[in-house]
C-alpha atoms as a PDB file:
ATOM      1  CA  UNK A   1      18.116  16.259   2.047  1.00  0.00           C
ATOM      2  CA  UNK A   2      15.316  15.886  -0.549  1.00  0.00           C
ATOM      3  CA  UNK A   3      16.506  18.143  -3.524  1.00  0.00           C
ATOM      4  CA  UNK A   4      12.355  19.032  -4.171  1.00  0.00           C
ATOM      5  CA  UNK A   5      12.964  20.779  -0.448  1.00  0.00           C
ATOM      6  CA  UNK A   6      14.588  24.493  -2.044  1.00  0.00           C
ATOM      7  CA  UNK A   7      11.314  24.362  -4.166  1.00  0.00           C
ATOM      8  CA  UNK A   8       9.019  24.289  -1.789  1.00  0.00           C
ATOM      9  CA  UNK A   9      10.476  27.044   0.557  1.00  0.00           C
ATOM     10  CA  UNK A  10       8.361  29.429  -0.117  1.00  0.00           C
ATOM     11  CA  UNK A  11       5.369  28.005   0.249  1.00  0.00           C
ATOM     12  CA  UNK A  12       6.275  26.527   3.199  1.00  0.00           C
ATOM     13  CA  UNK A  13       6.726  30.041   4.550  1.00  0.00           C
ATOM     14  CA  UNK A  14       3.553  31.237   3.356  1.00  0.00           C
ATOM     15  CA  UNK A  15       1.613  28.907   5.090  1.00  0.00           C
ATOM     16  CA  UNK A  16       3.815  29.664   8.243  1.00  0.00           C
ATOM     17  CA  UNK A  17       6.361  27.247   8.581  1.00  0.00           C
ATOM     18  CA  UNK A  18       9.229  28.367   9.677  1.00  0.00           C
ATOM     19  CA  UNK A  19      11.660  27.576   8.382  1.00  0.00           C
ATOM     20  CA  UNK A  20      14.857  27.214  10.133  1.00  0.00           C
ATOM     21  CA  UNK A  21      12.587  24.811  12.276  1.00  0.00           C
ATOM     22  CA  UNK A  22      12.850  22.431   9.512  1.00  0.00           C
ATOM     23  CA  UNK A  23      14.508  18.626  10.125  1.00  0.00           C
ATOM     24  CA  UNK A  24      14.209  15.182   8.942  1.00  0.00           C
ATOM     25  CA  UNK A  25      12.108  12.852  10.612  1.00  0.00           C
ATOM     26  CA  UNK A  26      11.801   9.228   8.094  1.00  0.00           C
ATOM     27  CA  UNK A  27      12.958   8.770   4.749  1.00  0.00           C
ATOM     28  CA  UNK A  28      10.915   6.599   2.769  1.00  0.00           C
ATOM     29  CA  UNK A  29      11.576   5.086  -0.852  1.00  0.00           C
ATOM     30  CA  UNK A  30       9.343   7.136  -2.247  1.00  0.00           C
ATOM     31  CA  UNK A  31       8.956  10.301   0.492  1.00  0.00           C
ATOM     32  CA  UNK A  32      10.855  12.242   2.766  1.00  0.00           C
ATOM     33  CA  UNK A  33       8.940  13.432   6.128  1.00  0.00           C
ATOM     34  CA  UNK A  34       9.906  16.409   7.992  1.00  0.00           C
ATOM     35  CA  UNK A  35       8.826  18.068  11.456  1.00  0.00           C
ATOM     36  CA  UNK A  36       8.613  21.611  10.876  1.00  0.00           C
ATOM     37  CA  UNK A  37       6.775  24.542  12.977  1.00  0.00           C
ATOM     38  CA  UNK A  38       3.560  25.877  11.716  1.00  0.00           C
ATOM     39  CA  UNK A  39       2.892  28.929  13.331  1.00  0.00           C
ATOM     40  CA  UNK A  40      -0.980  28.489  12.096  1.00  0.00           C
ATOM     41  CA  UNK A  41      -1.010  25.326  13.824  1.00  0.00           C
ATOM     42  CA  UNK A  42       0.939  26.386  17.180  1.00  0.00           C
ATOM     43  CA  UNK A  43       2.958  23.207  17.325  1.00  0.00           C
ATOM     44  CA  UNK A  44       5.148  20.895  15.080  1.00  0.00           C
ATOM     45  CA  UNK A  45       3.178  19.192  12.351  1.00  0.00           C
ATOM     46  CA  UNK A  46       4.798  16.846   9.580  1.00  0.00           C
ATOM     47  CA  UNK A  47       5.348  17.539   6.476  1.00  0.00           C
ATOM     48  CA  UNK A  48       5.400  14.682   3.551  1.00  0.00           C
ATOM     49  CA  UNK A  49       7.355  15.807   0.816  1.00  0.00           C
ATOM     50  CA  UNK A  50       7.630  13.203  -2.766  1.00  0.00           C
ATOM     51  CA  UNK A  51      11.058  12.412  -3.649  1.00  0.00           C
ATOM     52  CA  UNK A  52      10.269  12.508  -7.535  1.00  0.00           C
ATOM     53  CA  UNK A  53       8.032  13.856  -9.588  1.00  0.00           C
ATOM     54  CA  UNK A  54       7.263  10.775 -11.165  1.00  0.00           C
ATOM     55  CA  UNK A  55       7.792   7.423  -9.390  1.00  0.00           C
ATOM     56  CA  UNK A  56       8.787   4.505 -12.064  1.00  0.00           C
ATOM     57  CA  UNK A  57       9.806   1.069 -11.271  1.00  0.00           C
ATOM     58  CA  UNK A  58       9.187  -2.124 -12.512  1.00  0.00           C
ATOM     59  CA  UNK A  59       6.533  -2.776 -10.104  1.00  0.00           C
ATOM     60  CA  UNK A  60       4.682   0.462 -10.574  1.00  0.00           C
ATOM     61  CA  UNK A  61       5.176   2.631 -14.032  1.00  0.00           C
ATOM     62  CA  UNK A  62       4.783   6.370 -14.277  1.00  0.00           C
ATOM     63  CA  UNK A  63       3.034   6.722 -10.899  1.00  0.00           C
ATOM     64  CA  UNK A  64       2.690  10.748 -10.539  1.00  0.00           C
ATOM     65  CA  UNK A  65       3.499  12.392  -7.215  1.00  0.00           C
ATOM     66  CA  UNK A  66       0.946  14.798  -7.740  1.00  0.00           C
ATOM     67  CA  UNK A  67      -1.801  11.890  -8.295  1.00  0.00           C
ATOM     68  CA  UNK A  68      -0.593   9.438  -5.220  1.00  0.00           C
ATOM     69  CA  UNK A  69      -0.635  12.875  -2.973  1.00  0.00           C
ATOM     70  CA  UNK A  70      -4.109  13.855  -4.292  1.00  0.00           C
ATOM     71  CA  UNK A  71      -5.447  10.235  -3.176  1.00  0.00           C
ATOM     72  CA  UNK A  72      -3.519   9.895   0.007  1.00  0.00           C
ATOM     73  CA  UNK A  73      -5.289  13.212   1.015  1.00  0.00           C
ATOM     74  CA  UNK A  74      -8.624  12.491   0.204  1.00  0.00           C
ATOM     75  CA  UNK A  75      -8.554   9.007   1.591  1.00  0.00           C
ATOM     76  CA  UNK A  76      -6.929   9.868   5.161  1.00  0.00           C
ATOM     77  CA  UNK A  77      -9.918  12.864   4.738  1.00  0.00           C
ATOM     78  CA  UNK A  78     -12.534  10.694   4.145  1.00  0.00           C
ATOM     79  CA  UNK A  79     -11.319   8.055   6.388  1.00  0.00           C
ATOM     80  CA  UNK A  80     -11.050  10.295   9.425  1.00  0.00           C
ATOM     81  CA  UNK A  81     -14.686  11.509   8.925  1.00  0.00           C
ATOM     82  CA  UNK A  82     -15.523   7.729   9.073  1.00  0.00           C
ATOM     83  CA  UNK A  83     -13.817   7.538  12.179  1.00  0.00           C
ATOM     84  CA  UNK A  84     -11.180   5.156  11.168  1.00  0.00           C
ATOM     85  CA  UNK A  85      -7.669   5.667  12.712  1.00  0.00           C
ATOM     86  CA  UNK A  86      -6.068   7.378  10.257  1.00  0.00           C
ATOM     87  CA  UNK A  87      -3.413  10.720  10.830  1.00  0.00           C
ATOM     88  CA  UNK A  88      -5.228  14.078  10.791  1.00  0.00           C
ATOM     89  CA  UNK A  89      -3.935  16.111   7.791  1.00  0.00           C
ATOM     90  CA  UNK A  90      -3.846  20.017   8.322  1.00  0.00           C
ATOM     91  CA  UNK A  91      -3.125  21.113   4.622  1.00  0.00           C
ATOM     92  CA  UNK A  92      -2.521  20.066   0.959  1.00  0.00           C
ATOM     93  CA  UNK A  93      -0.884  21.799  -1.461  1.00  0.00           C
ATOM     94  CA  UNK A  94      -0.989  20.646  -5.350  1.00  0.00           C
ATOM     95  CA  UNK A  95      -0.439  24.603  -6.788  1.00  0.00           C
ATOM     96  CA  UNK A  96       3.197  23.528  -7.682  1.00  0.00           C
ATOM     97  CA  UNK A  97       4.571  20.959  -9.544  1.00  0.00           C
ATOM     98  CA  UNK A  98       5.905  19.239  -6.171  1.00  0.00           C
ATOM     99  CA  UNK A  99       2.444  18.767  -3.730  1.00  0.00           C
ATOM    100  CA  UNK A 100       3.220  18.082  -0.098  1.00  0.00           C
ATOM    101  CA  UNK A 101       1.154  17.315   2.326  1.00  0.00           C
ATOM    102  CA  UNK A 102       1.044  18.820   6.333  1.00  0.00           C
ATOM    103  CA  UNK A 103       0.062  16.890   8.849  1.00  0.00           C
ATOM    104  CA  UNK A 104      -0.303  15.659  12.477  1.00  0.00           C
ATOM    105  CA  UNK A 105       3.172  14.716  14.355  1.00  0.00           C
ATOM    106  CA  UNK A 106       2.821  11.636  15.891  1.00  0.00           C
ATOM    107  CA  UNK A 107       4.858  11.461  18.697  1.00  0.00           C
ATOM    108  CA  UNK A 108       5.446   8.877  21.239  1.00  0.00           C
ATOM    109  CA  UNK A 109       4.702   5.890  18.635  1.00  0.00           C
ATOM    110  CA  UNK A 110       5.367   2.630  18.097  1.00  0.00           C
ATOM    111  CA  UNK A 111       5.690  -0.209  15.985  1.00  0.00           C
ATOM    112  CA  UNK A 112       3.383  -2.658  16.328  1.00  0.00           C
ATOM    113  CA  UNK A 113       3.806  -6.145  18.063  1.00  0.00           C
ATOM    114  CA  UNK A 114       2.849  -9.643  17.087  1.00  0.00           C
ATOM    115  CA  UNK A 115       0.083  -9.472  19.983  1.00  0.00           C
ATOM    116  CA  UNK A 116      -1.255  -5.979  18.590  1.00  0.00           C
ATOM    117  CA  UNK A 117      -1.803  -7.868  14.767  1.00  0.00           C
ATOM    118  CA  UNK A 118      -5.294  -9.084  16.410  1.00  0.00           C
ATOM    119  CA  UNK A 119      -6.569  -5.740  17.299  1.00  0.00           C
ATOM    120  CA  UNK A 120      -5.323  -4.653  13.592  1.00  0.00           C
ATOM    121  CA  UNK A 121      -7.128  -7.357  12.099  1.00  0.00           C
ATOM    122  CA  UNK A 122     -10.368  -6.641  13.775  1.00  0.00           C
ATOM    123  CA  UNK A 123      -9.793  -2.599  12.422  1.00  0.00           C
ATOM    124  CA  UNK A 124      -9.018  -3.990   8.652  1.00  0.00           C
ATOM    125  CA  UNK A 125     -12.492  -5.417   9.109  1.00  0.00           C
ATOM    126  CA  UNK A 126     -13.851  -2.449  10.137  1.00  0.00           C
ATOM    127  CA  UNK A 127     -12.346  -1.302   6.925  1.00  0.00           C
ATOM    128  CA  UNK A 128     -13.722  -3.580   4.923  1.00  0.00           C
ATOM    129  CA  UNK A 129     -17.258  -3.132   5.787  1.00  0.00           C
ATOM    130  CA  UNK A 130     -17.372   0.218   5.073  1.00  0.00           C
ATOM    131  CA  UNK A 131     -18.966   0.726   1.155  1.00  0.00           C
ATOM    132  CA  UNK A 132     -16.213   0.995  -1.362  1.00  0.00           C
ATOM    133  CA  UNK A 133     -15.671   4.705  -2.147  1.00  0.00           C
ATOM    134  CA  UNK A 134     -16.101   6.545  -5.321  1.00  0.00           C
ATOM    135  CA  UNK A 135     -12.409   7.650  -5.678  1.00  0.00           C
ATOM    136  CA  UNK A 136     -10.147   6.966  -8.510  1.00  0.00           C
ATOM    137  CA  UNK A 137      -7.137   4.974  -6.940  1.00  0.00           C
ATOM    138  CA  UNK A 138      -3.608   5.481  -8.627  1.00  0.00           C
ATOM    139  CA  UNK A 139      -2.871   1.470  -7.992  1.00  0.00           C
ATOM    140  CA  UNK A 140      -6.314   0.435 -10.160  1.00  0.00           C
ATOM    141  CA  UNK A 141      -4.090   1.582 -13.119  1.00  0.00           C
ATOM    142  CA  UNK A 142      -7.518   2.870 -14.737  1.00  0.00           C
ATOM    143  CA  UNK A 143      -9.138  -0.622 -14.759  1.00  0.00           C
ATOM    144  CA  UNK A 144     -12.677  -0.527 -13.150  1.00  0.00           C
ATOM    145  CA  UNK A 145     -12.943  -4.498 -12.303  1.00  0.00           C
ATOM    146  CA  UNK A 146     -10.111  -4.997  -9.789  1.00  0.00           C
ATOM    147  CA  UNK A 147      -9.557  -8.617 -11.505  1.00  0.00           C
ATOM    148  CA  UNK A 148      -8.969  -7.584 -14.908  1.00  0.00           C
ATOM    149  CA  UNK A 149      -5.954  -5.641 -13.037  1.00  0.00           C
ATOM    150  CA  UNK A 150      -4.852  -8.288 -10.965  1.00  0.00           C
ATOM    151  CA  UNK A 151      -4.368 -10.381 -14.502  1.00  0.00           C
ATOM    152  CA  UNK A 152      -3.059  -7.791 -15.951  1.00  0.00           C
ATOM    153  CA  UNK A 153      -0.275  -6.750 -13.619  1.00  0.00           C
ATOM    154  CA  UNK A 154       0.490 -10.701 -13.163  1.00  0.00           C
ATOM    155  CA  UNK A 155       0.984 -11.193 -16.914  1.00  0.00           C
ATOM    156  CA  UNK A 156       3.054  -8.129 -16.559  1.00  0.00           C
ATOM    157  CA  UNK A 157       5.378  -8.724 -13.814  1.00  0.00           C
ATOM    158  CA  UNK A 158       6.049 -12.044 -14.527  1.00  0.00           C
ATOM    159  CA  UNK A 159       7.314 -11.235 -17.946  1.00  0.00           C
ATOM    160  CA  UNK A 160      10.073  -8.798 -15.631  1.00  0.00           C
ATOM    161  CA  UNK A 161      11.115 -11.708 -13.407  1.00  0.00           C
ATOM    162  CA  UNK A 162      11.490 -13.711 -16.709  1.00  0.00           C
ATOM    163  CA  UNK A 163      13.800 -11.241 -18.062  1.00  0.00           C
ATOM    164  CA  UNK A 164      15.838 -11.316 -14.797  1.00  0.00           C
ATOM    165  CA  UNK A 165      16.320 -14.960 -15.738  1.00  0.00           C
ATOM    166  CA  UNK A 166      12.961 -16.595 -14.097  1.00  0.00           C
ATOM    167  CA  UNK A 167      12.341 -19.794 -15.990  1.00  0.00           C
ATOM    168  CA  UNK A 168      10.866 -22.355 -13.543  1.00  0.00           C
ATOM    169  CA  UNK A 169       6.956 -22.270 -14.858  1.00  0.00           C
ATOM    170  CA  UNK A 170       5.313 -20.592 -17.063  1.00  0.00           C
ATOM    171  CA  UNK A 171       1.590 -18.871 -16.296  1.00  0.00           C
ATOM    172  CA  UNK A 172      -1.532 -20.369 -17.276  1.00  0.00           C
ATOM    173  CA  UNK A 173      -3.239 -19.165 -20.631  1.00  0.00           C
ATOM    174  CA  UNK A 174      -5.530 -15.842 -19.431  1.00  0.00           C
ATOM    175  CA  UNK A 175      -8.365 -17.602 -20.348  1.00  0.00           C
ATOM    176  CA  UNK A 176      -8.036 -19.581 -17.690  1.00  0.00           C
ATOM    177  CA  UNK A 177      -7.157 -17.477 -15.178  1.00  0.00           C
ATOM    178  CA  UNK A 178      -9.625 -15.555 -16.065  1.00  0.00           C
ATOM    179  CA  UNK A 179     -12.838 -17.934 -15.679  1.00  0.00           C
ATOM    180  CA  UNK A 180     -10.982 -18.654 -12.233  1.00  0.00           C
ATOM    181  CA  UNK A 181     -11.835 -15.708 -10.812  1.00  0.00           C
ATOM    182  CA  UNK A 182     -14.606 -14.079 -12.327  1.00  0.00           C
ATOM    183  CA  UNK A 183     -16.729 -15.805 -10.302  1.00  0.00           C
ATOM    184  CA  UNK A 184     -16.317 -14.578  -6.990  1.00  0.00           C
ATOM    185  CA  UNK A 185     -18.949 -13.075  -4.722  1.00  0.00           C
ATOM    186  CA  UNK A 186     -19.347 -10.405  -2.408  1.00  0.00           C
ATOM    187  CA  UNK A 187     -19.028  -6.656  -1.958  1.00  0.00           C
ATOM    188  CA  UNK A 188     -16.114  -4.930  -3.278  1.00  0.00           C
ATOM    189  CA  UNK A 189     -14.789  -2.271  -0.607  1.00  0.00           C
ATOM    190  CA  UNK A 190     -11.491  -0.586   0.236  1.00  0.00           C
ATOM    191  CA  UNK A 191      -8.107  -2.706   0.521  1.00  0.00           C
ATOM    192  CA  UNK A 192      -5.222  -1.326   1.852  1.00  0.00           C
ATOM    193  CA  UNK A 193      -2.844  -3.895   0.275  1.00  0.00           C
ATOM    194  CA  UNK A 194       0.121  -3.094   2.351  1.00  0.00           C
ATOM    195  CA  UNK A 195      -0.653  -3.756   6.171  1.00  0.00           C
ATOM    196  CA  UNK A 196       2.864  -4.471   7.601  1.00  0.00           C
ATOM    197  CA  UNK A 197       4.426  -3.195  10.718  1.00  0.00           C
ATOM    198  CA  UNK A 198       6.237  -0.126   9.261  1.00  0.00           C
ATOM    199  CA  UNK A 199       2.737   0.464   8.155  1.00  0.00           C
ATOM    200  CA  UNK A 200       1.045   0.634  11.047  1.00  0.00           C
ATOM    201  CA  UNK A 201       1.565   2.991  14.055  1.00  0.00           C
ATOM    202  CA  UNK A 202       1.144   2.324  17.471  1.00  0.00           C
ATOM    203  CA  UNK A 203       0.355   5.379  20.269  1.00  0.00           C
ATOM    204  CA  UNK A 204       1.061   5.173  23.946  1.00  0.00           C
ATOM    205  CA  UNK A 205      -3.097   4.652  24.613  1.00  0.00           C
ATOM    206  CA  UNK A 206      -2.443   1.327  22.885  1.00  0.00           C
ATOM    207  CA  UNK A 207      -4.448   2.835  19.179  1.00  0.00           C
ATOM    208  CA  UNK A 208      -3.337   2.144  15.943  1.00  0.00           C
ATOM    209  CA  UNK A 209      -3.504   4.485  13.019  1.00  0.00           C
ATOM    210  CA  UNK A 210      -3.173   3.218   9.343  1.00  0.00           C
ATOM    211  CA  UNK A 211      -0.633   5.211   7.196  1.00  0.00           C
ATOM    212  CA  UNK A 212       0.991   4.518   3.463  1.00  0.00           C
ATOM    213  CA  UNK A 213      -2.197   4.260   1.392  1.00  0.00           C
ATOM    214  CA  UNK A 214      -0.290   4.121  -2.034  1.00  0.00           C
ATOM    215  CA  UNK A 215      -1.012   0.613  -2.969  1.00  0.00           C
ATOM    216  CA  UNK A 216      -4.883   0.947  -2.146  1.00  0.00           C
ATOM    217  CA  UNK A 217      -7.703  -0.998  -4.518  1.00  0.00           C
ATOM    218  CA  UNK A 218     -11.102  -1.375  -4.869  1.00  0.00           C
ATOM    219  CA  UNK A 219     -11.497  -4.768  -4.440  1.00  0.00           C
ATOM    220  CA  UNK A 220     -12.545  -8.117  -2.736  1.00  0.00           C
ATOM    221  CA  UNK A 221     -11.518  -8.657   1.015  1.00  0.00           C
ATOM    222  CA  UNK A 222     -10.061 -12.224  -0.153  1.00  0.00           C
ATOM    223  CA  UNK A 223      -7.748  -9.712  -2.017  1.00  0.00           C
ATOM    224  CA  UNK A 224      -6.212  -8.285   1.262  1.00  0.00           C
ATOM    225  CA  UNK A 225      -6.276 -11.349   2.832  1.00  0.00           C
ATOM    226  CA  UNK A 226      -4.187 -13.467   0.327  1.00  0.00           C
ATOM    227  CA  UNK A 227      -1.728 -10.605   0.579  1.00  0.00           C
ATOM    228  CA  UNK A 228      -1.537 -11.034   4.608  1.00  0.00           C
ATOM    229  CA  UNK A 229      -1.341 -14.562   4.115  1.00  0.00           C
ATOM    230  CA  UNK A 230       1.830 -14.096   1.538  1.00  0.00           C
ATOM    231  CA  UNK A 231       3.574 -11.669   3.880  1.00  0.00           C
ATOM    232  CA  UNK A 232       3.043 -14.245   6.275  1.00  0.00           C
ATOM    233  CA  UNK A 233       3.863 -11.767   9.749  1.00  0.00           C
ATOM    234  CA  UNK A 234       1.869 -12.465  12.571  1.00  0.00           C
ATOM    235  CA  UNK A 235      -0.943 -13.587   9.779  1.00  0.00           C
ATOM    236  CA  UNK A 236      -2.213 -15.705  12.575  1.00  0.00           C
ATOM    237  CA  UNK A 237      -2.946 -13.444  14.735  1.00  0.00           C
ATOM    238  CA  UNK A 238      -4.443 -10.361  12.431  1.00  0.00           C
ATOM    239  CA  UNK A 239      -6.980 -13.558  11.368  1.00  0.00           C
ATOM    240  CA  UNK A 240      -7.737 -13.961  15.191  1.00  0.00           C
ATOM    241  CA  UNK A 241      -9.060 -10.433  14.672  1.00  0.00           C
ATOM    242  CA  UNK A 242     -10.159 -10.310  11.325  1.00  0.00           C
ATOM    243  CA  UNK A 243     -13.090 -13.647  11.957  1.00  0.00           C
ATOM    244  CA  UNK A 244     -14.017 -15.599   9.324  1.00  0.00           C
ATOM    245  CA  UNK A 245     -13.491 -15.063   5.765  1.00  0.00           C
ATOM    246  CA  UNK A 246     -16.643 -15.363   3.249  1.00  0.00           C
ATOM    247  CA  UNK A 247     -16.056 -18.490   1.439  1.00  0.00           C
ATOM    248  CA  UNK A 248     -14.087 -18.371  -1.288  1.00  0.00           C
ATOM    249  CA  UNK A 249     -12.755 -21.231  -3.782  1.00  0.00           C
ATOM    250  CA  UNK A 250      -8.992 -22.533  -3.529  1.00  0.00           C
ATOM    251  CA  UNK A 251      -8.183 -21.646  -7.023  1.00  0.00           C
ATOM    252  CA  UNK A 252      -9.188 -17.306  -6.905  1.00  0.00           C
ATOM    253  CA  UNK A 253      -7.571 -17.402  -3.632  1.00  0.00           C
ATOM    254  CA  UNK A 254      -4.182 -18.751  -5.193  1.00  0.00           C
ATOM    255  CA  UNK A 255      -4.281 -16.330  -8.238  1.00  0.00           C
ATOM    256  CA  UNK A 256      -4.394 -13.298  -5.759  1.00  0.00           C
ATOM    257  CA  UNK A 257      -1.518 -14.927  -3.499  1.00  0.00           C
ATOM    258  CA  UNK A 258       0.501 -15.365  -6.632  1.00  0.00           C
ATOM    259  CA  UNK A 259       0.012 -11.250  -7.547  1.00  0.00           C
ATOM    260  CA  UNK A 260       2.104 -10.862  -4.105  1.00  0.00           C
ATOM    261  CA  UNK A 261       4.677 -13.608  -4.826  1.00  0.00           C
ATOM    262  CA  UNK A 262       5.209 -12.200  -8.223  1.00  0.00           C
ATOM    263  CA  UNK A 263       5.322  -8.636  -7.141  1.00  0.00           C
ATOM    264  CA  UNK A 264       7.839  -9.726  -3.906  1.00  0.00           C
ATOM    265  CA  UNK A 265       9.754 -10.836  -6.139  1.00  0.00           C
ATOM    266  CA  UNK A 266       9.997  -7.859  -8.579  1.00  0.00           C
ATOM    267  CA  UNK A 267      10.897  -5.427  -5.185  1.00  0.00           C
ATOM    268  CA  UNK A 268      13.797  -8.176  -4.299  1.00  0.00           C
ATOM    269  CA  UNK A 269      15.210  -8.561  -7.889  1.00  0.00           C
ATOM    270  CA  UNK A 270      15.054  -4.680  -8.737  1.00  0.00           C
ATOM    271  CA  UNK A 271      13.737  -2.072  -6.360  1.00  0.00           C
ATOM    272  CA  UNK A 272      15.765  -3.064  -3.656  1.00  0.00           C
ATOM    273  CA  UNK A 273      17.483  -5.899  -4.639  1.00  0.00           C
ATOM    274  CA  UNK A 274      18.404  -8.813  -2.295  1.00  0.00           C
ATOM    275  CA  UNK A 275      19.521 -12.083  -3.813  1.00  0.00           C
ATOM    276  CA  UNK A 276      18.797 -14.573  -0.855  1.00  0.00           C
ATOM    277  CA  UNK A 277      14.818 -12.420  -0.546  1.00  0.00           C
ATOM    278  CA  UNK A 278      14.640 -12.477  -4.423  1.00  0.00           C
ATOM    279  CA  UNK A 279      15.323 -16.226  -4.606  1.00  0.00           C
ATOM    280  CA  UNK A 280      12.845 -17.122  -1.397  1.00  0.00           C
ATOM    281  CA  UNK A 281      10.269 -15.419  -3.586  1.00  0.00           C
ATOM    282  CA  UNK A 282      10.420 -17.092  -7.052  1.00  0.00           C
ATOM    283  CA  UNK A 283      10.082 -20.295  -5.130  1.00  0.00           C
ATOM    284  CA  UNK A 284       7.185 -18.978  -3.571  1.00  0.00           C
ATOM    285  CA  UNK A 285       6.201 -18.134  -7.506  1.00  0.00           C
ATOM    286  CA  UNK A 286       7.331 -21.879  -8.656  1.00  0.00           C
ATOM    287  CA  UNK A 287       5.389 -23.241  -5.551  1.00  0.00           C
ATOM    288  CA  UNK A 288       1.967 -21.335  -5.992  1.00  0.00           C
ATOM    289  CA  UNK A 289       1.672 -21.719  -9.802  1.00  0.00           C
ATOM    290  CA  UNK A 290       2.405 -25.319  -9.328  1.00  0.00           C
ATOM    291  CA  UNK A 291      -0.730 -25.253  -7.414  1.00  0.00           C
ATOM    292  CA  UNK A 292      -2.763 -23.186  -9.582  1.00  0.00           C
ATOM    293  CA  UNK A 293      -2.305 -26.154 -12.742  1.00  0.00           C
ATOM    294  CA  UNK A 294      -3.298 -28.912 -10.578  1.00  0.00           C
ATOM    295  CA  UNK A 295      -6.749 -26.982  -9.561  1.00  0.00           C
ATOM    296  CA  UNK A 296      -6.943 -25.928 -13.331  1.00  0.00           C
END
């Protein structure tokens, strides 16, 4: 059981949950979710609780509950009002050191299927042309132009898979990478940066609602899309969706596919480590920086 649960019984109760109702539905890495009664609500809600107060790993340093809660609650707000398939939250509370967050129980879901990936793509692109909105995102680690982050979370996480004994290439000076992709076009908007099937839920009217919006940025749509691409799951298919990507030059497009390779491999050599993944990966990283000299 989450040890922040004793903490928060007494606010649970005050906002009418009872409590003996209380069980666990998901654990997450980062979250626990339980179904509880709400007695304002009439019917079992969920109730996201953080495991820690502060979330550090090599990927992602001193990440605050309390911040990642306040964002995932205004975006799913702000979202639903836009009429994008997000869950319906009920209530959040940040008047304790632990937030948590109440909202709808989805029952009756389901993960999503190779096949579904083309309606999701055509619902990411509904995402995407919405305007980018004025919201501080946790992931944009303070930085304002979304590639000054991406170089400087590469330069950062490759010097972690170096000290885990990566020593196949070497990145570019960040000069170069730099001029690379300070060039590219377009309007900046909302990126989820994690669309995978655990991400995604599925409901019995064959709708989709978008959850885990931790890793969201303010940036380019080539940005989501060279994530997809890296993932490589029914990419295919969410592109049969998606239509056709504004133009964009090989070399930007390999930079931003190297941010996933390099932080891939960061989850598979420390966050949940996995030797055969972890290796897979840092080829991946020795493959796409390979590429990036010759277009240099």
């Amino acid at each position: 059981m989450n040890k922040n649960l004793s903490y928060l019984t007494k606010s649970f109760e005050e906002l009418g949950i009872q409590i003996e109702s209380l069980r666990n539905l998901n654990e997450g890495l980062e979250s626990t979710i339980l179904i509880g009664y709400s007695l304002e609500e009439k019917k079992e809600v969920a109730i996201k609780i953080p495991k820690e107060i502060i979330f550090n790993n090599d990927n992602d340093q001193n990440f605050s509950a309390m911040s990642l809660y306040t964002q995932e609650y205004r975006l799913l707000r702000l979202l639903k009002q836009m009429s994008f398939p997000v869950p319906e939250v009920y209530h959040f509370d940040s008047s304790n050191k632990v937030p948590f967050i109440i909202m709808e129980l989805l029952k009756d879901v389901s993960t999503p299927t190779k096949e579904d990936f083309v309606s999701i793509g055509r619902l990411t692109r509904t995402l995407h042309s919405y305007k980018a909105p004025e919201l501080n995102l946790v992931a944009m680690e303070r930085f304002t132009d979304i590639n000054e982050l991406i170089l400087h979370r590469l330069y950062k996480r490759f010097n972690i898979i170096a000290d885990f004994g990566y020593s196949e290439g070497t990145l570019p000076p960040i000069s170069l990478m730099s001029s690379s992709i300070n060039h590219i076009e377009g309007e900046k908007c909302l990126l989820h940066m994690d669309i995978r099937p655990q991400n995604i839920l599925k409901k019995t009217d064959n709708d989709f609602l978008f959850t885990d919006w931790s890793n969201a940025l303010i940036g380019y749509p080539a940005l989501e899309i060279a994530r997809l691409q890296e993932y490589g799951e029914f990419f295919c298919e969410f592109m049969e969706g998606y239509g056709e990507l504004t133009k964009i030059d090989k070399l930007p497009m390999l930079i931003y596919r190297l941010d996933t390779a390099i932080m891939l491999s960061v989850v598979f050599l420390s966050e949940e480590p996995n030797p055969i993944m972890a290796n897979t990966q840092l080829k991946r990283v020795s493959s796409i920086l390979k590429e990036i000299k010759k277009e240099l």
